[in-house]
Protein backbone atom coordinates (compact mmCIF):
# COMPACT_ATOMS: atom_id res chain seq x y z
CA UNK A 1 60.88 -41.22 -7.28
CA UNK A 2 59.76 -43.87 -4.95
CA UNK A 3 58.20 -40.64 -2.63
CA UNK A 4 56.64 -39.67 -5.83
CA UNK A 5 54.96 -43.04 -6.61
CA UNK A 6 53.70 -43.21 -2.73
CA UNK A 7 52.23 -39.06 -3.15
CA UNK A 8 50.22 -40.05 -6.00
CA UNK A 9 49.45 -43.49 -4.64
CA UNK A 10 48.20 -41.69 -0.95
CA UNK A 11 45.92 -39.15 -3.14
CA UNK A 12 44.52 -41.58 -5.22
CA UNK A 13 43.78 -43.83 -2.27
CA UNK A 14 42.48 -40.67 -0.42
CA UNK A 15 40.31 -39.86 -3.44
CA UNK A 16 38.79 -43.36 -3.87
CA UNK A 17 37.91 -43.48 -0.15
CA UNK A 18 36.28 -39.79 -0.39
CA UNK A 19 34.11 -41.24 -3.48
CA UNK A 20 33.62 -44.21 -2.12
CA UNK A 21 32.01 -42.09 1.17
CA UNK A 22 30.37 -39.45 -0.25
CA UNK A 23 28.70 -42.25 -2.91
CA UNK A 24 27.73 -44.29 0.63
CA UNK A 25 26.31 -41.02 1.74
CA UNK A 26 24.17 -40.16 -1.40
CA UNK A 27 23.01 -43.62 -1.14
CA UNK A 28 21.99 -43.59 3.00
CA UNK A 29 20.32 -40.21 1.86
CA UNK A 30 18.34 -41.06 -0.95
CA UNK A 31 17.43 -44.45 -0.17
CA UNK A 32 17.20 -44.23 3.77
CA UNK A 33 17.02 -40.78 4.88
CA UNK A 34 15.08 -39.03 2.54
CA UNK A 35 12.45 -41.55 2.53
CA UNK A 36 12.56 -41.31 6.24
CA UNK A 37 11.89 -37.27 6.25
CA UNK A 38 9.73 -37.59 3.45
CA UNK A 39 7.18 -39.92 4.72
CA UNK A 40 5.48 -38.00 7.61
CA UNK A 41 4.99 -35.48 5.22
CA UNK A 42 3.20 -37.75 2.26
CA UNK A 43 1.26 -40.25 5.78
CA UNK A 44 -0.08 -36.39 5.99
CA UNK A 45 -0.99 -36.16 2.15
CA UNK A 46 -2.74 -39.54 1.99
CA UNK A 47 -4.82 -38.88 5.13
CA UNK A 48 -6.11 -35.39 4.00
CA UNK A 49 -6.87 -37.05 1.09
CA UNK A 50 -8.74 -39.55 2.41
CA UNK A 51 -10.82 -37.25 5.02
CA UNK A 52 -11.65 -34.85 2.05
CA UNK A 53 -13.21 -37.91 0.28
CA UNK A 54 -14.60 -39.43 2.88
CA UNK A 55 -16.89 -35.74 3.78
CA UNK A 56 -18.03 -36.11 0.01
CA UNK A 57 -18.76 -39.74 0.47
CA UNK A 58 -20.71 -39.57 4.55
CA UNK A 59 -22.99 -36.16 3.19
CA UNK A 60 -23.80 -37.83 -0.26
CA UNK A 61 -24.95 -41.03 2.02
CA UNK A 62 -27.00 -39.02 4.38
CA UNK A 63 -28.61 -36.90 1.77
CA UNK A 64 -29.67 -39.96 0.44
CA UNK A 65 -30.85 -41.61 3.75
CA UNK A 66 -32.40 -38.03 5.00
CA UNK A 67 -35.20 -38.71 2.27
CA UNK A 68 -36.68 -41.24 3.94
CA UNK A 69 -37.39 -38.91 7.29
CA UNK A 70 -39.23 -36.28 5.17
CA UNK A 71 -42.63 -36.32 6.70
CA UNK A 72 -45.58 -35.13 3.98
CA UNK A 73 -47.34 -32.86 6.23
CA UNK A 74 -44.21 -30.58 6.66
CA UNK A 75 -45.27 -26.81 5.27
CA UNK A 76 -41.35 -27.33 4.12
CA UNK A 77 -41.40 -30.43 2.43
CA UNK A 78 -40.45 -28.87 -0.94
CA UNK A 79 -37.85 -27.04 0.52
CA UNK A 80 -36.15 -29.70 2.57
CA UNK A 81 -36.50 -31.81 -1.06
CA UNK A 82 -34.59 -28.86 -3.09
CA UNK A 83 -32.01 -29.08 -0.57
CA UNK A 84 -31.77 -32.79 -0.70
CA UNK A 85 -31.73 -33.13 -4.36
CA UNK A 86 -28.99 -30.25 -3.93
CA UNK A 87 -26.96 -31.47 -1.72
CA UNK A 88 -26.97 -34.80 -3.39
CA UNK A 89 -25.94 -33.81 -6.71
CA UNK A 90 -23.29 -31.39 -5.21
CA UNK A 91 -21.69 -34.18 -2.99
CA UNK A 92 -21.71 -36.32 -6.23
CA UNK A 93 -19.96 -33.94 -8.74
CA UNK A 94 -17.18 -32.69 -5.93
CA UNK A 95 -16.49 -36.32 -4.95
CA UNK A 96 -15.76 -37.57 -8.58
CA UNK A 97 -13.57 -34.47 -8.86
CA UNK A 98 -11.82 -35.23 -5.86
CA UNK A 99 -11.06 -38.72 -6.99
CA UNK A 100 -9.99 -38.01 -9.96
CA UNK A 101 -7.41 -34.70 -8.71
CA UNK A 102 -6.34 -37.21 -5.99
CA UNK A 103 -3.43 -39.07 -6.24
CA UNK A 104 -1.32 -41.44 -3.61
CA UNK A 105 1.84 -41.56 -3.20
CA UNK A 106 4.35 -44.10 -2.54
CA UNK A 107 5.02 -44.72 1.31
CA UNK A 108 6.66 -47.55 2.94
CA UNK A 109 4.07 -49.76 5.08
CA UNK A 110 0.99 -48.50 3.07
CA UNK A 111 -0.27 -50.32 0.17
CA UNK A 112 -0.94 -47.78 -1.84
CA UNK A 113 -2.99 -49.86 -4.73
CA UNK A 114 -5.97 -50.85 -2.00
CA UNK A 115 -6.27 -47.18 -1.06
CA UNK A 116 -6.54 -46.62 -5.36
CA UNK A 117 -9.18 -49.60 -5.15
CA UNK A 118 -11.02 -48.08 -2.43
CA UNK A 119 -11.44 -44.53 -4.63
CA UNK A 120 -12.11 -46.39 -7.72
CA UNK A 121 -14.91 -48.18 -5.99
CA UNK A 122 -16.21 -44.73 -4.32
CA UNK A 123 -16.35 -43.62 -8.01
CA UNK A 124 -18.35 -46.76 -8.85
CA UNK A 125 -20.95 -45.85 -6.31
CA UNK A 126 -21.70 -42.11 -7.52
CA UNK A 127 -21.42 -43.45 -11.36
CA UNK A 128 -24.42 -45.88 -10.38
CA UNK A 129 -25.91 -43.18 -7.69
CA UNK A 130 -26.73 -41.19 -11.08
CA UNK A 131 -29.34 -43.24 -12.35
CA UNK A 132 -31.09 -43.64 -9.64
CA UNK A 133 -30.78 -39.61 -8.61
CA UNK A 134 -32.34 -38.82 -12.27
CA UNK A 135 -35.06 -41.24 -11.89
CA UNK A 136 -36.08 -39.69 -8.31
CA UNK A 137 -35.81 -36.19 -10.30
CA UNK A 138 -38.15 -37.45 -12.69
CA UNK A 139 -40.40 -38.27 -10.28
CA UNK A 140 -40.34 -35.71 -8.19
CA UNK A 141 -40.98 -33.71 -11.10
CA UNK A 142 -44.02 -35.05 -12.05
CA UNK A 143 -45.51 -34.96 -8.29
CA UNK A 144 -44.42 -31.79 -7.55
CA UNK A 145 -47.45 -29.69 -8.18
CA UNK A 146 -49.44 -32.29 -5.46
CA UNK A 147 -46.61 -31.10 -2.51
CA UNK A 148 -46.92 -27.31 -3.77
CA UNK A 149 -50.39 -27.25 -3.73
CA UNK A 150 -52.64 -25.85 -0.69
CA UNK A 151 -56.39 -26.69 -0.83
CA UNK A 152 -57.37 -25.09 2.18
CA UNK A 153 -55.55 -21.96 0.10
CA UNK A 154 -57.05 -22.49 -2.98
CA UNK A 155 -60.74 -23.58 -2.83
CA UNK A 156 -61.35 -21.99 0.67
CA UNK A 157 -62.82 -19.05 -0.46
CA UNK A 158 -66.69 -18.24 0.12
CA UNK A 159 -69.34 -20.74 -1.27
CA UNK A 160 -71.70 -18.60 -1.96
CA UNK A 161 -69.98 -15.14 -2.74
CA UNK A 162 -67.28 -16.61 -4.77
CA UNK A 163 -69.16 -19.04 -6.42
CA UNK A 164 -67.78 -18.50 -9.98
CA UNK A 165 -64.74 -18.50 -9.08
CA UNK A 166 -64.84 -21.37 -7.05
CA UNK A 167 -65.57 -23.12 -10.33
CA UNK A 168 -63.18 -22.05 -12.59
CA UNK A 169 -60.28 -23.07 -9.78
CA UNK A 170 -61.88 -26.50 -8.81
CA UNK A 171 -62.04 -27.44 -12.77
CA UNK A 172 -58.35 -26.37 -12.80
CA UNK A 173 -57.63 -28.41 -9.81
CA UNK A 174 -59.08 -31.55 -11.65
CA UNK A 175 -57.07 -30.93 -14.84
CA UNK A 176 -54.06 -30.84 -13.44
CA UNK A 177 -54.55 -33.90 -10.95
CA UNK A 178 -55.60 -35.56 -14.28
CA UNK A 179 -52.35 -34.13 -16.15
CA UNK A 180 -50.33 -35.99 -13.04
CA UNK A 181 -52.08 -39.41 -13.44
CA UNK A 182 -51.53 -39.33 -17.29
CA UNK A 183 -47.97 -38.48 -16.90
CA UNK A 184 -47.55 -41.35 -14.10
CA UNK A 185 -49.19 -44.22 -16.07
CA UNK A 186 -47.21 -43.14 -18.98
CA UNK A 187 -43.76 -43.03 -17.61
CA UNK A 188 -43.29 -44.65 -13.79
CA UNK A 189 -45.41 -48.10 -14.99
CA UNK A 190 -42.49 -50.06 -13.38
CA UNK A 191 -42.77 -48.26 -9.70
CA UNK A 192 -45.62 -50.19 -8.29
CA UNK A 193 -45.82 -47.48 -5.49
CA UNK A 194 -47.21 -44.94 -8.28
CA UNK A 195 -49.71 -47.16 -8.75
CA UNK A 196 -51.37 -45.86 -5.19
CA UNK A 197 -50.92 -42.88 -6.30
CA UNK A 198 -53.16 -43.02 -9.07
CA UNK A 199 -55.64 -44.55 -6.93
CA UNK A 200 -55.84 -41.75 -4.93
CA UNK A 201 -55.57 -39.13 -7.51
CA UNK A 202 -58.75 -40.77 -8.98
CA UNK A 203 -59.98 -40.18 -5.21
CA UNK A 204 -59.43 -36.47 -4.53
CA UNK A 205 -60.78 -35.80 -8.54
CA UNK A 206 -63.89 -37.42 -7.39
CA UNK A 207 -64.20 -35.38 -4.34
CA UNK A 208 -63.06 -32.07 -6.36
CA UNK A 209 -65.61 -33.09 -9.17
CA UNK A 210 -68.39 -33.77 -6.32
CA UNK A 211 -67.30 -29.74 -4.97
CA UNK A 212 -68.27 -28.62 -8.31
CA UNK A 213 -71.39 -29.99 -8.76
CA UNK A 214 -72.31 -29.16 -5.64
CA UNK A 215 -71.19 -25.54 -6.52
CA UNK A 216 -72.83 -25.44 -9.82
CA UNK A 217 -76.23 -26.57 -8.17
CA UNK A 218 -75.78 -23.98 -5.58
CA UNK A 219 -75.53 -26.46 -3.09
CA UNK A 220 -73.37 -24.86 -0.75
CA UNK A 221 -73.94 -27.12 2.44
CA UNK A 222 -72.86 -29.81 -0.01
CA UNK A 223 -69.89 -28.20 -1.23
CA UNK A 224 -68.90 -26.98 2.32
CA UNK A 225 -68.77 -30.81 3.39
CA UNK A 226 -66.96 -31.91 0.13
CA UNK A 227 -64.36 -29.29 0.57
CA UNK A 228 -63.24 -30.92 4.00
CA UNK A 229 -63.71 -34.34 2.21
CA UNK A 230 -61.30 -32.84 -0.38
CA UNK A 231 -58.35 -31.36 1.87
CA UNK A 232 -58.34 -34.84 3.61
CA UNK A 233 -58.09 -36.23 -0.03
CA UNK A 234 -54.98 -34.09 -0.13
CA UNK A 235 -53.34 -35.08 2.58
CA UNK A 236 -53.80 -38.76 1.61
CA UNK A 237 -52.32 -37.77 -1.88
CA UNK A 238 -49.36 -35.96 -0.56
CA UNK A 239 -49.24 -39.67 2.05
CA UNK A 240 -48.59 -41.81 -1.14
CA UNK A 241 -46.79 -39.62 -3.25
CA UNK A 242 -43.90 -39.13 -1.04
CA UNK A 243 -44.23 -42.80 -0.29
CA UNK A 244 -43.81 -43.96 -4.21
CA UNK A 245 -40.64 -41.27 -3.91
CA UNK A 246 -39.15 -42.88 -1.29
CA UNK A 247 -39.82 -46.83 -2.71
CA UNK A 248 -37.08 -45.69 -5.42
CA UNK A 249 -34.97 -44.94 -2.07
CA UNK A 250 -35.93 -48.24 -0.43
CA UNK A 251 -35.46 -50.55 -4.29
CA UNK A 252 -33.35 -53.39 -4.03
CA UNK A 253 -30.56 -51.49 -5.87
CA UNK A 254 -30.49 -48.68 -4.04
CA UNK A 255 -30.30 -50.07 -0.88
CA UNK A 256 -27.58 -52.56 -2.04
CA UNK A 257 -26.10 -49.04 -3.23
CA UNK A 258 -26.36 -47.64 0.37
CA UNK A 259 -24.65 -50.95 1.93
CA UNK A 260 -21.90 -50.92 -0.60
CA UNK A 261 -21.29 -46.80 0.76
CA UNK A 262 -21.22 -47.98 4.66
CA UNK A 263 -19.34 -50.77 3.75
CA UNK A 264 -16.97 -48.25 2.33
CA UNK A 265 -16.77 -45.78 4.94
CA UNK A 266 -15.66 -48.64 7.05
CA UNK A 267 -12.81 -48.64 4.74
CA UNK A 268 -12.10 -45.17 4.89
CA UNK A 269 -12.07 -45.14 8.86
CA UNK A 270 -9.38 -48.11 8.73
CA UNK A 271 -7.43 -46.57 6.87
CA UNK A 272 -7.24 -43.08 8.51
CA UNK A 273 -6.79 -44.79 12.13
CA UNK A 274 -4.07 -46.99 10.39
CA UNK A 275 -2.04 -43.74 9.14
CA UNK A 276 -2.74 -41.82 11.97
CA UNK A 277 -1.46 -44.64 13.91
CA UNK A 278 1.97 -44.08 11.53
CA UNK A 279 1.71 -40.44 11.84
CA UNK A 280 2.47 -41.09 15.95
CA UNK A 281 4.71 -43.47 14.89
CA UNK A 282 6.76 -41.44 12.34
């Protein structure tokens, strides 16, 4: 009986001390070992993460800078806008999509909430970004037609055989530099920049209005002269135009928009050289 009592007393004890281990083990996994297999993996997920939002961040920020380098006499200065505006836009709506898909997870030695800060603040940036994007849009609009527009092109036809038609394009010409100034003291009064530009628009109509006359007296030395006068007019216009574009670039907001983006990027290279630092570690 006695033999009977120590069996069951041996198997029991045998069975607690089995529990008791494989419980120990399940703990040392979960808690220790997992963890410890787990976290190169998720260093790995947090620092693609970060690079992928970063590339939205550094081409949004140059697309922005790259407009103040466009130089007004470029045959390709609408172009290099379109892509600008483009690229800007683009960067914009990926990164917010990014930021809001991405998500960090837990990992020992990483504080995970400053990495959320840093995204929520890279979000704040493109949120504010948008107003001053549509504004430049606006504008841009409105002074489009002076950056398409080719004089030399367009009024350098013959004085004297293409008189008539000379005419008809010049009074075009002057109703749609007129169209621009209207549009630009009705709806950019706060840029002071725009203000210079209808200055000069009221300068090249002058010199299109004197091309004219000249034309319509059939004084074609006279017009000959203005029309140089005139494509020197132009380039002054196209000067200012891209200069009032730019001032929205250069504003007090934006560039405390454009110091708040390095400022981040900062953040973004500490903390990819931190978990890359972990990754060598790990």
């Amino acid at each position: 009986m006695n033999k009977r009592l120590l069996k069951k007393f041996n198997l029991g004890l045998v069975a607690k001390t089995l529990f008791f281990f494989i419980l120990t083990i399940c703990f040392y996994y979960f808690f220790f070992l997992k963890p410890a297999i787990d976290r190169p993996s998720k260093v790995l997920e947090i620092e693609k993460a970060l690079v992928i939002n970063k590339l939205h961040f550094v081409q949004n920020r140059s697309a922005f800078l790259s407009f103040k380098r466009l130089d007004p006499t470029s045959p390709k200065l609408v172009l290099q806008k379109e892509r600008i505006f483009g690229t800007l836009i683009k960067s914009k709506e990926e990164g917010l999509a990014e930021i809001k898909s991405t998500r960090i997870p837990e990992v020992s030695g990483i504080n995970v909430n400053e990495i959320d800060t840093l995204l929520e603040q890279t979000q704040q940036v493109y949120v504010t970004q948008e107003g001053i994007i549509r504004e430049l849009e606006n504008l841009n609009g409105v002074l489009q037609n002076i950056f398409l527009y080719v004089a030399r092109e367009d009024l350098g036809l013959d004085v004297n055989k293409d008189q008539e038609v000379l005419i008809e394009r010049s009074q075009k010409t002057i109703e749609g530099l007129n169209n621009i100034s209207n549009k630009l003291q009705k709806d950019f009064v706060d840029n002071q920049k725009t203000l210079e530009v209808v200055k000069q628009l009221e300068a090249t109509i002058q010199m299109v209005e004197e091309f004219r006359k000249n034309l319509i007296n059939k004084n074609f030395d006279g017009a000959v002269s203005a029309r140089k006068l005139i494509r020197e007019e132009f380039l002054k216009l196209r000067d200012v135009a891209l200069e009032s574009e730019v001032a929205i670039i250069t504003s007090k907001d934006s560039i405390a928009l454009i110091t708040k983006q390095t400022n981040l990027i900062h953040k973004y290279n500490f903390w990819l050289d931190r978990l890359r630092s972990l990754a060598k570690r790990d």
